[in-house]
C-alpha atoms as a PDB file:
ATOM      1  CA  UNK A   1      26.692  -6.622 -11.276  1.00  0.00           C
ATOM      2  CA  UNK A   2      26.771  -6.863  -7.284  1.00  0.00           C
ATOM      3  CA  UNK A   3      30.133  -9.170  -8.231  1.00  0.00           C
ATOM      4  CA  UNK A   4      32.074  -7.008 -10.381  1.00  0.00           C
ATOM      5  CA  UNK A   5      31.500  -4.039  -8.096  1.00  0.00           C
ATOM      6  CA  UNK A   6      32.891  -6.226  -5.092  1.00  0.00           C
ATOM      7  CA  UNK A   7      35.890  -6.481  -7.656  1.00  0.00           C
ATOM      8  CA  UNK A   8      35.627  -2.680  -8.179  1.00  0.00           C
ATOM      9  CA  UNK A   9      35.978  -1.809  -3.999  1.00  0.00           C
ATOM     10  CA  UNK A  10      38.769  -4.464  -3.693  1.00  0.00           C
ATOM     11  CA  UNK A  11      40.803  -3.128  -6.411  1.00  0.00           C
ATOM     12  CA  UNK A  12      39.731   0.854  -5.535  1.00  0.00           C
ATOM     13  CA  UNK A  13      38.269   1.370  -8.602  1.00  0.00           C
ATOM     14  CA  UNK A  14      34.932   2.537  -7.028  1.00  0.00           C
ATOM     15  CA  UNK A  15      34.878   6.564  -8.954  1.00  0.00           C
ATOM     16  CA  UNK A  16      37.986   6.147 -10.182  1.00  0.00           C
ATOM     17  CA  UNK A  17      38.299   6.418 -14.002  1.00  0.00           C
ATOM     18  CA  UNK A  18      41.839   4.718 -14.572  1.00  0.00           C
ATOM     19  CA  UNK A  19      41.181   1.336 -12.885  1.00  0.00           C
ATOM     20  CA  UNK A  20      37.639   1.486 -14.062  1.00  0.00           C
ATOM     21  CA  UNK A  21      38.970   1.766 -17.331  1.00  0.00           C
ATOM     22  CA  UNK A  22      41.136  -1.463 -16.451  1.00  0.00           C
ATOM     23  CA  UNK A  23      37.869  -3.499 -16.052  1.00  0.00           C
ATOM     24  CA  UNK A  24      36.151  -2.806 -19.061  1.00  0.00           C
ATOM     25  CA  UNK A  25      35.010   1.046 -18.843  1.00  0.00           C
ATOM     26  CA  UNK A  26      34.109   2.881 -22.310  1.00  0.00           C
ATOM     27  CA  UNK A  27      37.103   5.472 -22.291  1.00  0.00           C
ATOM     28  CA  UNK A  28      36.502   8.822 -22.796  1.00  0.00           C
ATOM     29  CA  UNK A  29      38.361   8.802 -26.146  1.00  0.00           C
ATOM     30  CA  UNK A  30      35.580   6.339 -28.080  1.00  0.00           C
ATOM     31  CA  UNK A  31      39.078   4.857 -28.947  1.00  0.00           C
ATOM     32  CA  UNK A  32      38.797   1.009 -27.577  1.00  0.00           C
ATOM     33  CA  UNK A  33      41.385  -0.936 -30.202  1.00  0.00           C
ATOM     34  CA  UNK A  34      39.913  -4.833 -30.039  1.00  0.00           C
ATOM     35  CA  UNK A  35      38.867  -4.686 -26.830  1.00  0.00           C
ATOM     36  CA  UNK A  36      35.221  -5.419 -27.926  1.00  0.00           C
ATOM     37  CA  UNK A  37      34.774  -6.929 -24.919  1.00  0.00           C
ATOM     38  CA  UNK A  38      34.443  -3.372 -23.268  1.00  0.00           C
ATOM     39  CA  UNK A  39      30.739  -3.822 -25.064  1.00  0.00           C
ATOM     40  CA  UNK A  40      30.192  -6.213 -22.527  1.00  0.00           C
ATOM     41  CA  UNK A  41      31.876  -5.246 -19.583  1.00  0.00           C
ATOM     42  CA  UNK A  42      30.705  -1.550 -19.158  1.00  0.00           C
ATOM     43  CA  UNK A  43      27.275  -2.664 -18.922  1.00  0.00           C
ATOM     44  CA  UNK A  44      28.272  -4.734 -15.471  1.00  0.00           C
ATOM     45  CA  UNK A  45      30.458  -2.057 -14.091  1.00  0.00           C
ATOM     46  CA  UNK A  46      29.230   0.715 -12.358  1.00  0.00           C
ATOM     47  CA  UNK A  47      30.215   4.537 -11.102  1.00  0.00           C
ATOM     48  CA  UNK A  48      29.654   3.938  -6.821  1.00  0.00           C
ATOM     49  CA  UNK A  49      27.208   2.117  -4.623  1.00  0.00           C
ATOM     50  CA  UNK A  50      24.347   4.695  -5.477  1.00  0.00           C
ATOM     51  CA  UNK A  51      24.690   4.043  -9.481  1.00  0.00           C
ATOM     52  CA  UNK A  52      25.110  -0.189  -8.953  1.00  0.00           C
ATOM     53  CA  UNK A  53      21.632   0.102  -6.397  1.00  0.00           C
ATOM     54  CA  UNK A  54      19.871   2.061  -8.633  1.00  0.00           C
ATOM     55  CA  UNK A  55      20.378  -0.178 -11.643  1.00  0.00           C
ATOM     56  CA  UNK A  56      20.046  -2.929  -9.854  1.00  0.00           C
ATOM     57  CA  UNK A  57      16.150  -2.186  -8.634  1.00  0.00           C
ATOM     58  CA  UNK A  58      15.659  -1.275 -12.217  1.00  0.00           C
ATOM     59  CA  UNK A  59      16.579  -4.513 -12.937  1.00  0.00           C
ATOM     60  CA  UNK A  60      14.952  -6.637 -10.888  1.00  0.00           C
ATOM     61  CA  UNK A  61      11.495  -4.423 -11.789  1.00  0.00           C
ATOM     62  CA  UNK A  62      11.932  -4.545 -15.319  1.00  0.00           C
ATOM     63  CA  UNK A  63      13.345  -7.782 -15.851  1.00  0.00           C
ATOM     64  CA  UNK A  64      10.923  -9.442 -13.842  1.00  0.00           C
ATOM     65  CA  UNK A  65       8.333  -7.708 -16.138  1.00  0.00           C
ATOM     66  CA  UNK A  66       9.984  -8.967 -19.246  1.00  0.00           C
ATOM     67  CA  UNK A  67      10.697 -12.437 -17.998  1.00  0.00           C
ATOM     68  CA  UNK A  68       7.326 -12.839 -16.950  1.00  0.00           C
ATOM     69  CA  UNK A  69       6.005 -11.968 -20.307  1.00  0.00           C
ATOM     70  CA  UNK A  70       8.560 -12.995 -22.454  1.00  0.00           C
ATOM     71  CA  UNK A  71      10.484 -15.651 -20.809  1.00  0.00           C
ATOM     72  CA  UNK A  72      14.408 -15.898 -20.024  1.00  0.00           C
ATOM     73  CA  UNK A  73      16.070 -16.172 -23.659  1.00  0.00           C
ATOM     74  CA  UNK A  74      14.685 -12.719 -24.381  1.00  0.00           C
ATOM     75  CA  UNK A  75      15.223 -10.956 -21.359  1.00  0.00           C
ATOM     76  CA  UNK A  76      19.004 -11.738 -21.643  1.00  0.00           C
ATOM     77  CA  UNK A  77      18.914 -11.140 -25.355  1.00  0.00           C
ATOM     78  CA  UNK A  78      16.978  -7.975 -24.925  1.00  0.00           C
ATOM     79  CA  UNK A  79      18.990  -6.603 -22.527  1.00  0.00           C
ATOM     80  CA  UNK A  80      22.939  -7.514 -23.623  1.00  0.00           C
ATOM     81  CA  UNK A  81      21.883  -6.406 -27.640  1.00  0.00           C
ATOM     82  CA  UNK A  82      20.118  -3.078 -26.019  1.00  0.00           C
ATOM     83  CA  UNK A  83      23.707  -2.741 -24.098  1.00  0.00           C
ATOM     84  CA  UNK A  84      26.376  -3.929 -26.299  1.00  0.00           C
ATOM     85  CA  UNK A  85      24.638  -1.257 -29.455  1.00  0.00           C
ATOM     86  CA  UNK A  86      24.515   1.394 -26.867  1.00  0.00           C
ATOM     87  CA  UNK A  87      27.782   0.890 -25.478  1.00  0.00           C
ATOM     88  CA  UNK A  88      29.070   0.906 -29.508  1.00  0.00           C
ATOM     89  CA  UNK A  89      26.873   4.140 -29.778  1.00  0.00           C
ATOM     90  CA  UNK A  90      28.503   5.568 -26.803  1.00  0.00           C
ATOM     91  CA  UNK A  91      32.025   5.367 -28.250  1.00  0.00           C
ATOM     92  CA  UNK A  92      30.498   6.963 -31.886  1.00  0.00           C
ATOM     93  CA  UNK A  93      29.813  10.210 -29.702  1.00  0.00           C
ATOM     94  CA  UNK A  94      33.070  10.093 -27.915  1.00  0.00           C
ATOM     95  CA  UNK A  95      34.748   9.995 -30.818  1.00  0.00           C
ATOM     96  CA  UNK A  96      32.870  12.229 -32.069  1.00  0.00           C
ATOM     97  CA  UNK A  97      32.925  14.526 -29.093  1.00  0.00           C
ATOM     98  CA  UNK A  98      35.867  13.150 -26.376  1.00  0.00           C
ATOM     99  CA  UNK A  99      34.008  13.346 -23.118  1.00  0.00           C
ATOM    100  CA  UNK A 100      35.237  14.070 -19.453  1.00  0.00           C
ATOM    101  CA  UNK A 101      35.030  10.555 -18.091  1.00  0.00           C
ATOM    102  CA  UNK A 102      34.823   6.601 -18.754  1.00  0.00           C
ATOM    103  CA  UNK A 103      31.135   4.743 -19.126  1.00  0.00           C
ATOM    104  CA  UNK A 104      29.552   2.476 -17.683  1.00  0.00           C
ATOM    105  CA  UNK A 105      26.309   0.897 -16.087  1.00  0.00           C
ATOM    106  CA  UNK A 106      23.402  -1.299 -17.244  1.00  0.00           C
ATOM    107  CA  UNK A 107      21.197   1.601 -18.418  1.00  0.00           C
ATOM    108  CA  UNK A 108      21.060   1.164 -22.158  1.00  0.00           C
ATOM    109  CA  UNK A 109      20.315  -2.410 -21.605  1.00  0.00           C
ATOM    110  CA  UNK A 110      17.745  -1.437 -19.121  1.00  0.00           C
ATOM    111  CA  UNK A 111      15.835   1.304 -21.614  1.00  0.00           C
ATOM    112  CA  UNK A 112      16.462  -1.371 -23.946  1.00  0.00           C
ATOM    113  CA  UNK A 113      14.192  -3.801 -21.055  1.00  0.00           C
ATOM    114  CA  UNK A 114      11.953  -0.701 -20.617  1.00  0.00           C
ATOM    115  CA  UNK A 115      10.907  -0.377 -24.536  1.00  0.00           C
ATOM    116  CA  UNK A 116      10.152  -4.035 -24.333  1.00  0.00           C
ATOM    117  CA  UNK A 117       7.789  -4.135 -21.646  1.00  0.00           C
ATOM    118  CA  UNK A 118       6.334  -1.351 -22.922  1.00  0.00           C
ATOM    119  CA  UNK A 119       5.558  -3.011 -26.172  1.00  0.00           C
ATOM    120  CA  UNK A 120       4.213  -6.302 -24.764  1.00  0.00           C
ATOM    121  CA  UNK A 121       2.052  -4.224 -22.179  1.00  0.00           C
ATOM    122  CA  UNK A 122       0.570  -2.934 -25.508  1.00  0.00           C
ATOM    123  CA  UNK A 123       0.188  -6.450 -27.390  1.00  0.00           C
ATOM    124  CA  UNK A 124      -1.552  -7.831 -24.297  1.00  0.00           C
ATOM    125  CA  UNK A 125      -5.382  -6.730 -24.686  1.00  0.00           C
ATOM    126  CA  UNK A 126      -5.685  -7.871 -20.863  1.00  0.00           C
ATOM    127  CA  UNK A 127      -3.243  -5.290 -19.378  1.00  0.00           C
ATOM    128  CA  UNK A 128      -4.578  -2.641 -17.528  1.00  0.00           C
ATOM    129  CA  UNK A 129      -4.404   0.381 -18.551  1.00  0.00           C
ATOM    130  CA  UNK A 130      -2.595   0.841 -14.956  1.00  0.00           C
ATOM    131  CA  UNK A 131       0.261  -1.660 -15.872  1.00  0.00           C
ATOM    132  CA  UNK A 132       0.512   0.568 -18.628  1.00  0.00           C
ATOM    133  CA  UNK A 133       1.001   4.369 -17.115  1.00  0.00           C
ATOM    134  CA  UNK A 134       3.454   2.985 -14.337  1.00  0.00           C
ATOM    135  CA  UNK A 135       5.425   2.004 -17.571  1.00  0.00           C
ATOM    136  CA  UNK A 136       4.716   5.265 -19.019  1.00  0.00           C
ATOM    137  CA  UNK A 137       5.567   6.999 -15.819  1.00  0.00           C
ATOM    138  CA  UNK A 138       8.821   5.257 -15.749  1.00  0.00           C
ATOM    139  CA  UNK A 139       9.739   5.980 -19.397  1.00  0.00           C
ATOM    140  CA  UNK A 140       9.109   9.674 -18.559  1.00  0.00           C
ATOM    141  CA  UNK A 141      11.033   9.540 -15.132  1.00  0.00           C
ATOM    142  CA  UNK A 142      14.422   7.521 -17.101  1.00  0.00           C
ATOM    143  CA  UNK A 143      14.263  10.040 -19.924  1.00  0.00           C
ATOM    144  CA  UNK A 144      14.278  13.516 -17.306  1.00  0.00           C
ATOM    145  CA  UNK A 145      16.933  11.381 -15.788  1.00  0.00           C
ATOM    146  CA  UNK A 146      18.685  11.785 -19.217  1.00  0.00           C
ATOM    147  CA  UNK A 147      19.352  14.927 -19.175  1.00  0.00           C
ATOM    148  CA  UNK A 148      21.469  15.398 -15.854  1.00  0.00           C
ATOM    149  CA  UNK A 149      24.935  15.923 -16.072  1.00  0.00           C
ATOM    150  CA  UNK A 150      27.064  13.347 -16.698  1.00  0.00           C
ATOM    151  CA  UNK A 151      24.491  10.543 -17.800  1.00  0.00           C
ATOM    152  CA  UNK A 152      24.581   9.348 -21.207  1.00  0.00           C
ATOM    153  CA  UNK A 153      22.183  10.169 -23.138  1.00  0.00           C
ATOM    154  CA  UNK A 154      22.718   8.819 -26.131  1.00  0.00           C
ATOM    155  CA  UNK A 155      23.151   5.094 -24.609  1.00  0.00           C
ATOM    156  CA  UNK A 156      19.613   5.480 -23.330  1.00  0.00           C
ATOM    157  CA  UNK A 157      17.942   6.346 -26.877  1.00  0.00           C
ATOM    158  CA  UNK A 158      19.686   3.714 -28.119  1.00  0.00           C
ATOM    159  CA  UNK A 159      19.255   1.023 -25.592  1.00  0.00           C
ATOM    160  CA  UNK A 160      15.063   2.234 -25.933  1.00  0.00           C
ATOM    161  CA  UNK A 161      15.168   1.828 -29.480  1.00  0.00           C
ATOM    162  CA  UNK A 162      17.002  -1.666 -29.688  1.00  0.00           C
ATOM    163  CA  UNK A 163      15.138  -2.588 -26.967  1.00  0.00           C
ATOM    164  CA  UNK A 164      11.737  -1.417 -28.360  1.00  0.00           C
ATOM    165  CA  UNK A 165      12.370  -3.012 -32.018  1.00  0.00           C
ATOM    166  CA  UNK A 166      13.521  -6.250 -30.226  1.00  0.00           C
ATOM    167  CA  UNK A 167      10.318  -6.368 -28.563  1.00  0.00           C
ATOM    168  CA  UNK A 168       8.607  -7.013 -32.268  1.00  0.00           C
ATOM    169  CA  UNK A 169      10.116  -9.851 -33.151  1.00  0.00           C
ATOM    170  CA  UNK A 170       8.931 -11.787 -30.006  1.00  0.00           C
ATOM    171  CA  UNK A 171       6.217 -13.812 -31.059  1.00  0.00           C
ATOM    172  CA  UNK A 172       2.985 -12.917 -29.907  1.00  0.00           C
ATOM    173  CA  UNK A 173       2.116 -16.267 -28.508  1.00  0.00           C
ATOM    174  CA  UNK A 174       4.803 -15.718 -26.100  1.00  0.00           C
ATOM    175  CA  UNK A 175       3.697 -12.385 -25.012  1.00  0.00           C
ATOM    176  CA  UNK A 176       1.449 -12.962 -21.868  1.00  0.00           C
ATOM    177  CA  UNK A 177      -0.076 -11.067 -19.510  1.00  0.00           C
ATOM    178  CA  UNK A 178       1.567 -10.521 -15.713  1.00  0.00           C
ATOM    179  CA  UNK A 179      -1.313 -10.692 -13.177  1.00  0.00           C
ATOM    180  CA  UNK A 180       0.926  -8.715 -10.469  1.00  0.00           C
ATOM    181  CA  UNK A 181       0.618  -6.367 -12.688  1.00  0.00           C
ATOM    182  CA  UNK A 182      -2.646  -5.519 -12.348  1.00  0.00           C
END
């Protein structure tokens, strides 16, 4: 993420929708041709320095919690599926209902991190309840989040639920407790 911004401020895309649009922004139209790769992309790209440091301490929280418990593979599958089907449910609403602005950022695939760790905090007996409400507490804090202006709400439902149903089909034996987080 910190790579493609760099590529962002050297170009002057930084808040500006047309050149974020010509790396890999969701348009505003829901319209994207075959340019799947814009499933991809928007996930990496992000609004100014604020949105990019944001995500990225989500990130490293989160996916350290689901590496830890789940291991690599999943965290990356977790996280690009949770993206990639919010990013597709992101142009649904827009062409449904144009908006005023491209998307981007990493926060469906981070809901879609969040669900996850929720769900293995609850299929490890051994986590505190602690572990659990800073989850919780997080989950309540991303979904307020969801309703300011200008954030996508509809990529965060859907990166929670992708991410949450994902979580279910890792196997249990590979669902282990984090001792930090206790």
């Amino acid at each position: 993420m910190a790579a493609i911004f760099l590529v962002e401020l050297a170009t002057g895309a930084v808040r500006n929708d047309a050149r974020l649009l010509r790396l890999g922004a969701l348009p505003d139209s829901g319209e994207i041709g075959h340019e799947y790769w814009r499933l991809i992309t928007f996930g990496f790209s992000h609004w100014d320095l604020t949105h990019l440091l944001l995500n990225s301490v989500l990130l490293l929280i989160l996916g350290l919690i689901v590496e830890r418990r789940a291991g690599t593979a999943w965290l990356l599958l977790v996280f690009l599926a949770a993206s990639m089907a919010s990013g597709a449910g992101i142009l649904f609403k827009h062409q449904l209902w144009p908006s005023q602005g491209v998307s981007l950022g990493a926060s469906g695939g981070l809901f879609g991190l969040l669900g996850a760790a929720l769900v293995l905090a609850f299929r490890v007996p051994s986590q505190t309840k602690f572990a659990r409400m800073r989850l919780i507490i997080v989950l309540a804090a991303g979904v307020t989040y969801s309703f300011f202006p200008g954030v996508s709400m509809i990529g965060h439902i859907i990166g929670l639920v992708v991410g949450t149903a994902m979580a279910f089909l890792i196997p249990r034996a590979t669902a282990r407790p984090v001792v930090a987080d206790a």
